[in-house]
C-alpha atoms as a PDB file:
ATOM      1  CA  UNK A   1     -11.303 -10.985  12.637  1.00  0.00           C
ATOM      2  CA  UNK A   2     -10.279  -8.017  10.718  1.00  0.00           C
ATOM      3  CA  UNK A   3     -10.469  -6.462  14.703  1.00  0.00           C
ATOM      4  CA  UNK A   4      -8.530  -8.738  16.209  1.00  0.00           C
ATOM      5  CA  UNK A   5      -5.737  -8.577  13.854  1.00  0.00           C
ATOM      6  CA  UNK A   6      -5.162  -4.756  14.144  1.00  0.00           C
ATOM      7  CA  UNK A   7      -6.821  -4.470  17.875  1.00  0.00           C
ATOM      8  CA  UNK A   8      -9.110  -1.237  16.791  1.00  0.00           C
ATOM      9  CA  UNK A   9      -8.193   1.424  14.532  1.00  0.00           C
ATOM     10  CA  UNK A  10      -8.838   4.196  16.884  1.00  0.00           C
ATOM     11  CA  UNK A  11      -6.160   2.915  19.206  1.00  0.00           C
ATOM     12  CA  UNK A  12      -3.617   2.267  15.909  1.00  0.00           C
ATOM     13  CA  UNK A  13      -4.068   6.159  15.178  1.00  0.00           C
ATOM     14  CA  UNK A  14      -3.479   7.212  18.343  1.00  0.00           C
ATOM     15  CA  UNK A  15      -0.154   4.594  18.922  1.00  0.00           C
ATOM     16  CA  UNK A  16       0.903   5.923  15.506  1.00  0.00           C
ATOM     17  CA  UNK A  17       0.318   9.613  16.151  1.00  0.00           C
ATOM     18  CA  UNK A  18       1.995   8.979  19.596  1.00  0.00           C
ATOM     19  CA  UNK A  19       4.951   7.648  18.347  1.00  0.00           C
ATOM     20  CA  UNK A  20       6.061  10.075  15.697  1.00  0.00           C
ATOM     21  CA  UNK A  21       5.251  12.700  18.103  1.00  0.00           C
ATOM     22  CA  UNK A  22       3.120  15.023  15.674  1.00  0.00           C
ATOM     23  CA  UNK A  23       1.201  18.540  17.159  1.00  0.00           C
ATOM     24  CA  UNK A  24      -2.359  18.084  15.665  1.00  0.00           C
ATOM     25  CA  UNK A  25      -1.174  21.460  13.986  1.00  0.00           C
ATOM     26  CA  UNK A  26       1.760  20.048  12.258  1.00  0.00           C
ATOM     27  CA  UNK A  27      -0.468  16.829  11.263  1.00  0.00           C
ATOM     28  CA  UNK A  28      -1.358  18.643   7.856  1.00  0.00           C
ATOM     29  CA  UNK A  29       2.062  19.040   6.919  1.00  0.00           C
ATOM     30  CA  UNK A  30       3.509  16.456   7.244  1.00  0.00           C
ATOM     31  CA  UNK A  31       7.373  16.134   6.981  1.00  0.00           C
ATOM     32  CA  UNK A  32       7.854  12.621   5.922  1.00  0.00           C
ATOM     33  CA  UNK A  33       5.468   9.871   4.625  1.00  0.00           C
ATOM     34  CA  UNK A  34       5.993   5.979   5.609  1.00  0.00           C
ATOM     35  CA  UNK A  35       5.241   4.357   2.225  1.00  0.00           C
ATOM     36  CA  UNK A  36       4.929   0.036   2.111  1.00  0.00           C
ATOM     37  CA  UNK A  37       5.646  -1.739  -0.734  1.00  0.00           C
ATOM     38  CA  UNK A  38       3.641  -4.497  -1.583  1.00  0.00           C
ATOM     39  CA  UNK A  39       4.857  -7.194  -3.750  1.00  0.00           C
ATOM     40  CA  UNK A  40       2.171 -10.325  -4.394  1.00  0.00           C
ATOM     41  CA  UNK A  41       4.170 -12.416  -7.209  1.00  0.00           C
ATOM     42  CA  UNK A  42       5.183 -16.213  -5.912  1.00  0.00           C
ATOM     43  CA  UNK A  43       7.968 -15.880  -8.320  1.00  0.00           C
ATOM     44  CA  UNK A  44      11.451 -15.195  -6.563  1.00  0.00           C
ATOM     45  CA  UNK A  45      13.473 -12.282  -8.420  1.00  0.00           C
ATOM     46  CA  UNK A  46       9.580 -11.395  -9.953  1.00  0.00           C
ATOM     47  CA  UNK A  47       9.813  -8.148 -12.143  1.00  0.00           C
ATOM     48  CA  UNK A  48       7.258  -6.978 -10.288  1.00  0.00           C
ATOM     49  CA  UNK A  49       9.637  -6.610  -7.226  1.00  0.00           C
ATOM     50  CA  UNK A  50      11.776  -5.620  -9.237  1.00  0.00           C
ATOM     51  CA  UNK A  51      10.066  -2.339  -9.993  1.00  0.00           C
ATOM     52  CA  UNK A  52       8.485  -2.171  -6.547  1.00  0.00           C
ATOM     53  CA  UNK A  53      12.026  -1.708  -5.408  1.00  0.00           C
ATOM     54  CA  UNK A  54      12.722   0.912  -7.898  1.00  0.00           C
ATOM     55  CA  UNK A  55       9.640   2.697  -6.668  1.00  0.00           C
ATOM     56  CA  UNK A  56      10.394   2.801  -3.097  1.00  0.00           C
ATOM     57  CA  UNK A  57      13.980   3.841  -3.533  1.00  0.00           C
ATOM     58  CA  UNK A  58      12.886   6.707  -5.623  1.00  0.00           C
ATOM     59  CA  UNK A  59      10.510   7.914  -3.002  1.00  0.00           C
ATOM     60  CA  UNK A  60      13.367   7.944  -0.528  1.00  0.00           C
ATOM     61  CA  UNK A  61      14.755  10.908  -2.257  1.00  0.00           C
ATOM     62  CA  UNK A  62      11.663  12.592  -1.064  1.00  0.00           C
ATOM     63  CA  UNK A  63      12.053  12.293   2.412  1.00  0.00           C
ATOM     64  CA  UNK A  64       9.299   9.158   2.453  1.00  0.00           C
ATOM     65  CA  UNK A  65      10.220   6.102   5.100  1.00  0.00           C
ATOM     66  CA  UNK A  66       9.385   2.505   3.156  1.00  0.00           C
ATOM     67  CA  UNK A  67       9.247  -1.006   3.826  1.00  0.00           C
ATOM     68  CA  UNK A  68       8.992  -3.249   1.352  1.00  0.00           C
ATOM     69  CA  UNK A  69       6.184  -6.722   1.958  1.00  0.00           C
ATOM     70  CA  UNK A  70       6.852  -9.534  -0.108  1.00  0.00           C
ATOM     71  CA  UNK A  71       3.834 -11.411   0.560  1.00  0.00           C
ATOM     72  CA  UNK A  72       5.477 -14.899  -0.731  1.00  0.00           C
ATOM     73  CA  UNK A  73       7.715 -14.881   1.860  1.00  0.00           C
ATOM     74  CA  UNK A  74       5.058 -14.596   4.803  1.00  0.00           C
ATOM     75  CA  UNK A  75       2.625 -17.140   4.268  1.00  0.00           C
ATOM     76  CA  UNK A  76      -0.793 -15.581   4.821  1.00  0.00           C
ATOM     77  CA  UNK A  77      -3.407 -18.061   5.666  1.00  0.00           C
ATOM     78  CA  UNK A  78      -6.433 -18.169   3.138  1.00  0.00           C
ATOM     79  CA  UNK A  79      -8.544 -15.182   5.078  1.00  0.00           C
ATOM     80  CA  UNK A  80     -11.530 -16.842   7.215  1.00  0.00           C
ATOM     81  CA  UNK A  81     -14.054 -14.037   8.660  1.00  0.00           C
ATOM     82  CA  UNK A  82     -14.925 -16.925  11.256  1.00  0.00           C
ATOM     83  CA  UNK A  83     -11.060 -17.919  12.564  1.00  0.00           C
ATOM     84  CA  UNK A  84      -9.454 -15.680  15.095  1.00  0.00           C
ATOM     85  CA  UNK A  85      -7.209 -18.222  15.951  1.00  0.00           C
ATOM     86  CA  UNK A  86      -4.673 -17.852  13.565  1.00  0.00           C
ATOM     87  CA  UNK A  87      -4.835 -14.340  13.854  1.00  0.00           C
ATOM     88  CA  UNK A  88      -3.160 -14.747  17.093  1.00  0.00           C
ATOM     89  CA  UNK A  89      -0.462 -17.444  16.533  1.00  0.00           C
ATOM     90  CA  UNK A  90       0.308 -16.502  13.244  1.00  0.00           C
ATOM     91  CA  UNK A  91       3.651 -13.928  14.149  1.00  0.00           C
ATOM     92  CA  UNK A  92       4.384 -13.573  10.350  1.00  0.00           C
ATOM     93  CA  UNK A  93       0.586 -12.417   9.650  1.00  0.00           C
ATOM     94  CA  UNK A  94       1.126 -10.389  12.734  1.00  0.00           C
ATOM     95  CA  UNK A  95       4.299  -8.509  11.456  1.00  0.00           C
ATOM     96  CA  UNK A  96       2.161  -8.318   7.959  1.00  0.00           C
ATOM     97  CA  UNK A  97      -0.109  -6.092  10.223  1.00  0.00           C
ATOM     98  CA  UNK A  98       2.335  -3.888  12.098  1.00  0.00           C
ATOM     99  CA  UNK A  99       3.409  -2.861   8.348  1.00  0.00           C
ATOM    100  CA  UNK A 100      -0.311  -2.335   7.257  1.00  0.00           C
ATOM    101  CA  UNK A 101      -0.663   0.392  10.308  1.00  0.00           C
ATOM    102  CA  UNK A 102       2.537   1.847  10.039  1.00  0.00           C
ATOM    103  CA  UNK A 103       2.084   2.576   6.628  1.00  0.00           C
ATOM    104  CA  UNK A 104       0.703   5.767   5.195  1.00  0.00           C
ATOM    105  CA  UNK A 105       0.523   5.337   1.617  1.00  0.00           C
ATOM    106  CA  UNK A 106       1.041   1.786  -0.217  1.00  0.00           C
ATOM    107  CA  UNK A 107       2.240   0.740  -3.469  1.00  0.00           C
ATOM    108  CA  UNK A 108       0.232  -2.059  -4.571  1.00  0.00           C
ATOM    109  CA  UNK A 109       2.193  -4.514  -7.448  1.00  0.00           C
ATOM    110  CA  UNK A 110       0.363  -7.817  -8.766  1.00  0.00           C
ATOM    111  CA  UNK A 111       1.304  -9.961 -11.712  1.00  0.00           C
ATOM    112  CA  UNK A 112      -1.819 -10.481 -14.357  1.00  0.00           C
ATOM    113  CA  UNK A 113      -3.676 -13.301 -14.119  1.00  0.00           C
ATOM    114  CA  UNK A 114      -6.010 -14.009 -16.613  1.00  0.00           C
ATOM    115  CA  UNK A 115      -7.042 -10.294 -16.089  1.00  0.00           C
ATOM    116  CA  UNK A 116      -6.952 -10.384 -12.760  1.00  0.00           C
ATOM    117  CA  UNK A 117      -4.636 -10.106  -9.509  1.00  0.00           C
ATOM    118  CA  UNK A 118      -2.896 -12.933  -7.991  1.00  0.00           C
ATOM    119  CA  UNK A 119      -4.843 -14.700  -5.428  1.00  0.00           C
ATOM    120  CA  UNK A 120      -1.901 -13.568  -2.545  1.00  0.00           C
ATOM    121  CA  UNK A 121      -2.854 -10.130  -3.336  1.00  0.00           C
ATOM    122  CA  UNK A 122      -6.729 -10.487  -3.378  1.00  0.00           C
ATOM    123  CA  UNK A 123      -6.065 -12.284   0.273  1.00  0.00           C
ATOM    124  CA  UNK A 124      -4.002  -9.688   1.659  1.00  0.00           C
ATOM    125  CA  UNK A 125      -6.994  -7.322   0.507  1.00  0.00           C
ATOM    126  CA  UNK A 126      -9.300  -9.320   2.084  1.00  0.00           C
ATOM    127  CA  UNK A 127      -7.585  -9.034   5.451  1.00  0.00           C
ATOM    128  CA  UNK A 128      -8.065  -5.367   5.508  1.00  0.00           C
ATOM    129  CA  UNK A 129     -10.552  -2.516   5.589  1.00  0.00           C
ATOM    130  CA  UNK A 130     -10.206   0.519   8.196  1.00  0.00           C
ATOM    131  CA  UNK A 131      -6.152   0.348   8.037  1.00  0.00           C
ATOM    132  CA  UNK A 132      -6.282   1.442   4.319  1.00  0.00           C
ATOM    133  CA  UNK A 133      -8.731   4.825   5.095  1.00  0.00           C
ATOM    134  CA  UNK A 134      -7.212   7.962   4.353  1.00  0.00           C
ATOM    135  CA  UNK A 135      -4.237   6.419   2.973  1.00  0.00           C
ATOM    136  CA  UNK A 136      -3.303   6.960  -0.922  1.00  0.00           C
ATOM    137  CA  UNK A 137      -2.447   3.988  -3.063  1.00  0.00           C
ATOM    138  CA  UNK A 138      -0.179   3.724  -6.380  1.00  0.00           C
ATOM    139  CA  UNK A 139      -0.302   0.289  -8.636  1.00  0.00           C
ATOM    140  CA  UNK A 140       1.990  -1.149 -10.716  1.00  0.00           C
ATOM    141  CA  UNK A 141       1.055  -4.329 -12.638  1.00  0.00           C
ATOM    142  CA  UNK A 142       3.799  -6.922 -14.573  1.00  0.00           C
ATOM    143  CA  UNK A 143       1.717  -8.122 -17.468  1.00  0.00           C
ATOM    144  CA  UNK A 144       2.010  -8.582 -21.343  1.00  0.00           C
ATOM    145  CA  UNK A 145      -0.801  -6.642 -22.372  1.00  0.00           C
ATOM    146  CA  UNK A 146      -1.586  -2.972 -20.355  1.00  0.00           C
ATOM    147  CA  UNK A 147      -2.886  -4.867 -17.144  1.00  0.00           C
ATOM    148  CA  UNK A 148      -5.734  -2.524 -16.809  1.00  0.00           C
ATOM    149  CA  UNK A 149      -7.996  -4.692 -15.380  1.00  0.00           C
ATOM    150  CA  UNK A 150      -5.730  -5.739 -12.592  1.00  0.00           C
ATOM    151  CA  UNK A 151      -5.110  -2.582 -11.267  1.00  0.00           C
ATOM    152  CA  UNK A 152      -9.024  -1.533 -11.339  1.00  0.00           C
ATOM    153  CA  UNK A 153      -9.775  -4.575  -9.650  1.00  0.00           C
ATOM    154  CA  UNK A 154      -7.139  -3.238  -6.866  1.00  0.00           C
ATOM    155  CA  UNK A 155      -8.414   0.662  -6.745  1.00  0.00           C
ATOM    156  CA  UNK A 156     -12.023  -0.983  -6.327  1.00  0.00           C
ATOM    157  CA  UNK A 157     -10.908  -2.851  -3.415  1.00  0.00           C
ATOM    158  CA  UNK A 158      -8.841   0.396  -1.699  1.00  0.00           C
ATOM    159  CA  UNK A 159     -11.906   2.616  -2.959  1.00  0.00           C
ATOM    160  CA  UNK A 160     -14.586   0.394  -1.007  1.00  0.00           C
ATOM    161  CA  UNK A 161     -12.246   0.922   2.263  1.00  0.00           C
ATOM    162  CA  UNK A 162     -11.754   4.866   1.924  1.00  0.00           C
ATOM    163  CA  UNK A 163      -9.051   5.084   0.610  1.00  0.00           C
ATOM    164  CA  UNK A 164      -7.467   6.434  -1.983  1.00  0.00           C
ATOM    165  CA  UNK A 165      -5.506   6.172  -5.442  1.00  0.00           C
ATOM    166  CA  UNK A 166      -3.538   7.796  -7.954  1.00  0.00           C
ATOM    167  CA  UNK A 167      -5.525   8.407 -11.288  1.00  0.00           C
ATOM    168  CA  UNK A 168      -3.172   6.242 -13.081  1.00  0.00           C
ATOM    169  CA  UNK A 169      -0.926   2.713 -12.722  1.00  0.00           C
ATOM    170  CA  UNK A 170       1.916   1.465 -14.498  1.00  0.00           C
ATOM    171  CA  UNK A 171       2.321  -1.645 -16.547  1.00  0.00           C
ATOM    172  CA  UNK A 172       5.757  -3.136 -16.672  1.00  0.00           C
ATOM    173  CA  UNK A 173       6.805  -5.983 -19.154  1.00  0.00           C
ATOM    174  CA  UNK A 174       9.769  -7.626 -17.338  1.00  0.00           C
ATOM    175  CA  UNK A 175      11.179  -9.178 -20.820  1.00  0.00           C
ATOM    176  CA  UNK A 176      10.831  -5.717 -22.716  1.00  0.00           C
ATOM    177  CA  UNK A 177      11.702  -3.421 -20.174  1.00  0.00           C
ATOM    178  CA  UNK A 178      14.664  -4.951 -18.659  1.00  0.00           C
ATOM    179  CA  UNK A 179      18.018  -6.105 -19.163  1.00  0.00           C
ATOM    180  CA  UNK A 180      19.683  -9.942 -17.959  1.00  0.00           C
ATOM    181  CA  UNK A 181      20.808  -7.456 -14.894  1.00  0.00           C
ATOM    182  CA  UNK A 182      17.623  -5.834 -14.232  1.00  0.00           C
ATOM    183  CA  UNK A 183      18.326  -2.847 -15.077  1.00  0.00           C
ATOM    184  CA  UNK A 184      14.990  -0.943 -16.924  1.00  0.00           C
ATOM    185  CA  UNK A 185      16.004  -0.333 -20.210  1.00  0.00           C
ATOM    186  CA  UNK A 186      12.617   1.045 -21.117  1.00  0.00           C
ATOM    187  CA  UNK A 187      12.997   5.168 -20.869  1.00  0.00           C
ATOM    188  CA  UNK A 188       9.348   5.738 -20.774  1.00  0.00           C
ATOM    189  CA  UNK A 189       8.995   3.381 -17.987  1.00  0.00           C
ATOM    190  CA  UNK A 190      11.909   5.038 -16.145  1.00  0.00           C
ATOM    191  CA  UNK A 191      10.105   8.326 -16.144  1.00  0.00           C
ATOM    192  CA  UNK A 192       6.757   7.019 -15.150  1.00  0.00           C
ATOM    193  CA  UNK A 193       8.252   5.483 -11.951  1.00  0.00           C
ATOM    194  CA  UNK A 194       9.974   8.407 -10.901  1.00  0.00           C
ATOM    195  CA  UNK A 195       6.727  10.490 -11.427  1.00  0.00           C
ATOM    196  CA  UNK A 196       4.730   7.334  -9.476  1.00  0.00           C
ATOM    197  CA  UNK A 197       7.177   8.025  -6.342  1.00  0.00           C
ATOM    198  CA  UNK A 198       6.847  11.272  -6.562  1.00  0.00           C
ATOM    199  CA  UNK A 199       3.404  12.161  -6.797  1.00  0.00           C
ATOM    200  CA  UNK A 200       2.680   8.851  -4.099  1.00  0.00           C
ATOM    201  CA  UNK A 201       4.673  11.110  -1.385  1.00  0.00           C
ATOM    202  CA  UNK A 202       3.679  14.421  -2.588  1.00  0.00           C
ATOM    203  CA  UNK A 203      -0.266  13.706  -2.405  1.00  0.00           C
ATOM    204  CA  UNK A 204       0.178  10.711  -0.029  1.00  0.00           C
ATOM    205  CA  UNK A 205       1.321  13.692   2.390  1.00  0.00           C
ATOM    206  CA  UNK A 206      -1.278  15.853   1.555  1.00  0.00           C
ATOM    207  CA  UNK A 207      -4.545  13.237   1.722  1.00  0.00           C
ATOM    208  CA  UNK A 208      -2.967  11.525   5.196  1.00  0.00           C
ATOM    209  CA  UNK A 209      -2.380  14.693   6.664  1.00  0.00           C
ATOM    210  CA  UNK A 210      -5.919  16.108   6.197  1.00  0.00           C
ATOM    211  CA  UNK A 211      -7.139  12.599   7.136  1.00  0.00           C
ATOM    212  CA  UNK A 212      -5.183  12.855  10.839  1.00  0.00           C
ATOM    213  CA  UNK A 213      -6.041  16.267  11.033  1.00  0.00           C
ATOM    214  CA  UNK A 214      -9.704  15.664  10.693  1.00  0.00           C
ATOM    215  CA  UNK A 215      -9.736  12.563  13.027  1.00  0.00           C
ATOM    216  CA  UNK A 216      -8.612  14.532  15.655  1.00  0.00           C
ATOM    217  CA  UNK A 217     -11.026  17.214  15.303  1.00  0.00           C
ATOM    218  CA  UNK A 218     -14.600  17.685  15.863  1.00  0.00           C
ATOM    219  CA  UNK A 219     -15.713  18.045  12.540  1.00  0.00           C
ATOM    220  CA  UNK A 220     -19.263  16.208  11.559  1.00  0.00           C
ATOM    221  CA  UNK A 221     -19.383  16.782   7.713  1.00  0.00           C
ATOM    222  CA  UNK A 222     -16.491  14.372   7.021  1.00  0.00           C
ATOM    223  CA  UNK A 223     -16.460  10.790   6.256  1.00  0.00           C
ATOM    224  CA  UNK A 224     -13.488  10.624   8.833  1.00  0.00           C
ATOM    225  CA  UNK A 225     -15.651  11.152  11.907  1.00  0.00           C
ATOM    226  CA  UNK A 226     -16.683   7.211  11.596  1.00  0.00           C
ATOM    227  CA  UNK A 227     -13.668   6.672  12.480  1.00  0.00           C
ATOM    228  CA  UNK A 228     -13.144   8.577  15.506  1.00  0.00           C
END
């Protein structure tokens, strides 16, 4: 299913390598970075988007492209290994895909459930597994408490597909950390989403680069060569 969704990955890297025109020697330094957003709360004007947007405006200032994916607004069926058909019909799942391969580095944001991340983001997961190699991952989690176990539960899911994460997240307390404007109000936060941005485009570059530079080699000793 995963397959049908995406075609193959092999001929996603090449389309995406095609179309932004990069010299396999320039593919280690890479100019810009196309960054997606992910936002999995139901809840329209969530905190959690909120942030996200925060996030991906900050990491325009350093020359990163972003989209942002509100998955409540594209009605993802519950993911069935054994259905292709919806895989085809399904435009908005379709578009969700496009942004999953265009992408090279993700910000992941859930709400926390009961420790855990909201079932909309556990089934866009699901859908999922050679698209997020190589890629690098931040995570930002709305929660009263540090929602530590949310965002493990994500980096577990990006780590079992190859890719890869920044060593921390962020937890954001909508009712603490904003104002009735939603503006953050929390300084601490403020920093620590300007140094998420940052450091998401800085190493995203680095990791994605290496990652399309190895692809297109002929290099054995590299977990990349199952995917050539």
């Amino acid at each position: 299913m995963r397959q049908l969704v995406a075609r193959t990955f092999r001929e996603n890297i090449l389309e995406s390598d095609s179309k932004s025109r990069r010299r396999k020697e320039d593919i280690l330094f890479m100019k810009s970075l196309n960054v997606l957003g992910v936002s999995s709360s139901m809840r329209e004007g969530s905190f959690g988007t909120k942030t996200l947007k925060i996030v991906l405006d900050t990491a325009q200032k350093y020359e990163a492209k972003t989209r942002l994916l509100e998955l409540r607004k594209m009605g993802m069926p519950l993911y069935n290994p054994d259905s292709d058909s919806s895989m085809q019909s399904n435009m908005k799942l379709q578009k969700v895909t496009d942004d999953v391969n265009w992408a090279d580095a993700f910000v992941l944001v859930s709400p926390d459930y009961h420790g855990s991340t909201s079932g909309s983001m556990k089934n866009f997961l699901d859908y999922y597994w050679e698209e997020f190699a190589g890629k690098t991952f931040g995570y930002v989690c709305t929660s009263h408490e540090k929602g530590l176990t949310v965002m493990d539960q994500m980096r577990t899911a990006v780590r079992q597909c190859y890719g890869w994460s920044l060593p921390y997240g962020i937890s954001v307390n909508g009712e603490d950390d904003f104002n009735e404007v939603g503006e953050v109000v929390n300084s601490v936060l403020d920093k620590r989403l300007k140094m998420l941005a940052r450091d998401l485009v800085v190493y995203g570059k680095l990791i994605r680069g290496q990652f399309l530079q190895d692809i297109s080699s002929e290099v054995t000793d590299t977990f990349v060569a199952r995917y050539r």
